[in-house]
Every structure is written in structure tokens, then in C-alpha cells.
Protein backbone atom coordinates (compact mmCIF):
# COMPACT_ATOMS: atom_id res chain seq x y z
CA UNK A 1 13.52 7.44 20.68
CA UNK A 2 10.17 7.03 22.63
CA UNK A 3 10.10 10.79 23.91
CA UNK A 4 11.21 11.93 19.81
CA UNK A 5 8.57 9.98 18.48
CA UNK A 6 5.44 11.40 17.19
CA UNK A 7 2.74 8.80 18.36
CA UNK A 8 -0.35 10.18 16.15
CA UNK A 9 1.73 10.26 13.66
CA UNK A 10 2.55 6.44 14.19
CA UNK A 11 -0.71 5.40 14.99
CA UNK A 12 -1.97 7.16 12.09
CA UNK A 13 0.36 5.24 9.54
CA UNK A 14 -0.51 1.58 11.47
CA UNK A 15 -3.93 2.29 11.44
CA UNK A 16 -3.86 3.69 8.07
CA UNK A 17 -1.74 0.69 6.45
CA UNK A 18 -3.98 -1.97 8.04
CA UNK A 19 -7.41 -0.80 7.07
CA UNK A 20 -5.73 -0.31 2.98
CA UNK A 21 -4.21 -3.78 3.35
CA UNK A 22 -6.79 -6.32 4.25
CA UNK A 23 -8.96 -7.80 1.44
CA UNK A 24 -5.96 -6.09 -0.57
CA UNK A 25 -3.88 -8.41 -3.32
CA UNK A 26 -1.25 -8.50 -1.33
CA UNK A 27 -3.27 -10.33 1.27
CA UNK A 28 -4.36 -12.46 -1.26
CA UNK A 29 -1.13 -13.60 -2.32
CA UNK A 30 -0.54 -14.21 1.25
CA UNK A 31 -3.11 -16.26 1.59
CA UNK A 32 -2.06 -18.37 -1.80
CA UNK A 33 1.55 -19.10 -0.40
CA UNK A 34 0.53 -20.19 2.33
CA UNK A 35 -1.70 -22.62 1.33
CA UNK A 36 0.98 -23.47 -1.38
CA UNK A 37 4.05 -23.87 1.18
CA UNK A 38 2.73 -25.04 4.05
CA UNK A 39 5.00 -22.74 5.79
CA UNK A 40 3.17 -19.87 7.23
CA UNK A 41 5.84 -18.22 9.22
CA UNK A 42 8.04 -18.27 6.48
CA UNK A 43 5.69 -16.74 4.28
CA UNK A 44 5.11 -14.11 6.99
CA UNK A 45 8.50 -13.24 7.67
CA UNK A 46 9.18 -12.84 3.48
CA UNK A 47 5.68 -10.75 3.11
CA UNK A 48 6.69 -8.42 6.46
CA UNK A 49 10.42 -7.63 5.18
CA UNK A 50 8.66 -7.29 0.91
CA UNK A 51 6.37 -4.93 2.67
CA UNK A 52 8.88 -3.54 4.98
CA UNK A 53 11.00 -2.45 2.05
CA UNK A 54 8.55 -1.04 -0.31
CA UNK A 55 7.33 1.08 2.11
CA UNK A 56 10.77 2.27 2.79
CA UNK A 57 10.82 3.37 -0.91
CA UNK A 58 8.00 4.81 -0.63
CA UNK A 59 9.21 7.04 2.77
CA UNK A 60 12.39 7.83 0.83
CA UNK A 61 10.88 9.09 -2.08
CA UNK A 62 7.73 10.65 -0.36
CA UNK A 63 10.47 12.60 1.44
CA UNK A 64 12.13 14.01 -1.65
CA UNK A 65 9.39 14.65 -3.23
CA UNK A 66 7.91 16.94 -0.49
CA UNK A 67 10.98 19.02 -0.85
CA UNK A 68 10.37 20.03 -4.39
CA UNK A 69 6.08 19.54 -4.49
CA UNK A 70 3.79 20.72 -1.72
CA UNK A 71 1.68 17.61 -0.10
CA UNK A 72 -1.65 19.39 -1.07
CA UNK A 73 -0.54 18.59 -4.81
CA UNK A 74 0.56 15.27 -4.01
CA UNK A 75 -2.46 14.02 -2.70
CA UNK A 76 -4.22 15.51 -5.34
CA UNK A 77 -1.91 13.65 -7.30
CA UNK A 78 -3.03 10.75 -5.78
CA UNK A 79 -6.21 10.95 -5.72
CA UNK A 80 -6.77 11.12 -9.44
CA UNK A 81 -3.86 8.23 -9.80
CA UNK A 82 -6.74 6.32 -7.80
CA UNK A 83 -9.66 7.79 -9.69
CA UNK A 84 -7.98 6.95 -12.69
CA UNK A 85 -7.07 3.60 -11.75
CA UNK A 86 -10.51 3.10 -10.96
CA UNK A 87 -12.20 4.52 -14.11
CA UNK A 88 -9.32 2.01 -16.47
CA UNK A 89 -10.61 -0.80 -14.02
CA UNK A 90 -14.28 -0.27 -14.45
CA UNK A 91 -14.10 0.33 -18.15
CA UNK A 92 -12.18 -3.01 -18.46
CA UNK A 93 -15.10 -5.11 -16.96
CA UNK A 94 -17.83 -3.01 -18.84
CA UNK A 95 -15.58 -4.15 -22.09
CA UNK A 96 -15.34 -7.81 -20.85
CA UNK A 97 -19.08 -7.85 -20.01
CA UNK A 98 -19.76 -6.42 -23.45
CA UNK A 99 -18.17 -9.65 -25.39
């Protein structure tokens, strides 16, 4: 497996995952069940495998997808899901502030 793997590739995804992640809500809710539980390697082993498998979704589908839809439109795709996101976000504050 070593010799077959593609370490950028790899490193790229850790690397890539772990800067997105922290400060994100899932780290939050992390943080919340732990202090709810008392059981922080139970909360870590549950968060790894919820993690694990939504990122296995995400290889699967990524995967079919990039049969049918070149990646260049995908992260376009992306990117305005984000931008988008963003905007909705940022409009929903300027509304709260407004009351």
C-alpha cells in the first residue's frame, strides 16, 4: 500500500481537513459533549468514526461525480455554494441587527 500511495495527495487532504475543521461547529459540538459526558474518549472515538463516514460519502460521491462533471466545474460549484452560503449568512445578521 505504502509504495501505491500518493503521499501529497495524503498530506494534502490531512492538512487540508485540519486547517477547515478547527474553530469549525463540529469542533464545537465536540467540545459541548465533552463537557456534557465527562467521557472524552468516547466522544472522540463517536466524532472520528461520524467524521470518518461522512467523508466517505463524500469520496464516494466526489468520485461519481467526476465521471460525469469536470473538477474545474465542481469547484466552481463550490465556490459559489460557499459564496452563497456566506452572502444568506451575512444577510441574516444584517436582518437580526435591523430589529
Amino acid at each position: 500500500m505504502g509504495e501505491n500511495l500518493n503521499w501529497k495527495v495524503f498530506f494534502l487532504a490531512l492538512c487540508t481537513i485540519f486547517l477547515a475543521e478547527l474553530g469549525d461547529k463540529t469542533q464545537l459540538a465536540v467540545f459541548s459533549l465533552v463537557s456534557q459526558s465527562r467521557a472524552p474518549w468516547e466522544v472522540f472515538l463517536g466524532a472520528s468514526l461520524g467524521l470518518a463516514l461522512v467523508t466517505l460519502i463524500g469520496v464516494l460521491f466526489g468520485g461519481v461525480l467526476t465521471k460525469y462533471i469536470p473538477p474545474i466545474y465542481m469547484r466552481l460549484g463550490a465556490a459559489f455554494l460557499f459564496i452563497g452560503i456566506g452572502v444568506y449568512t451575512l444577510w441574516k445578521v444584517w436582518m437580526e441587527m435591523g430589529k
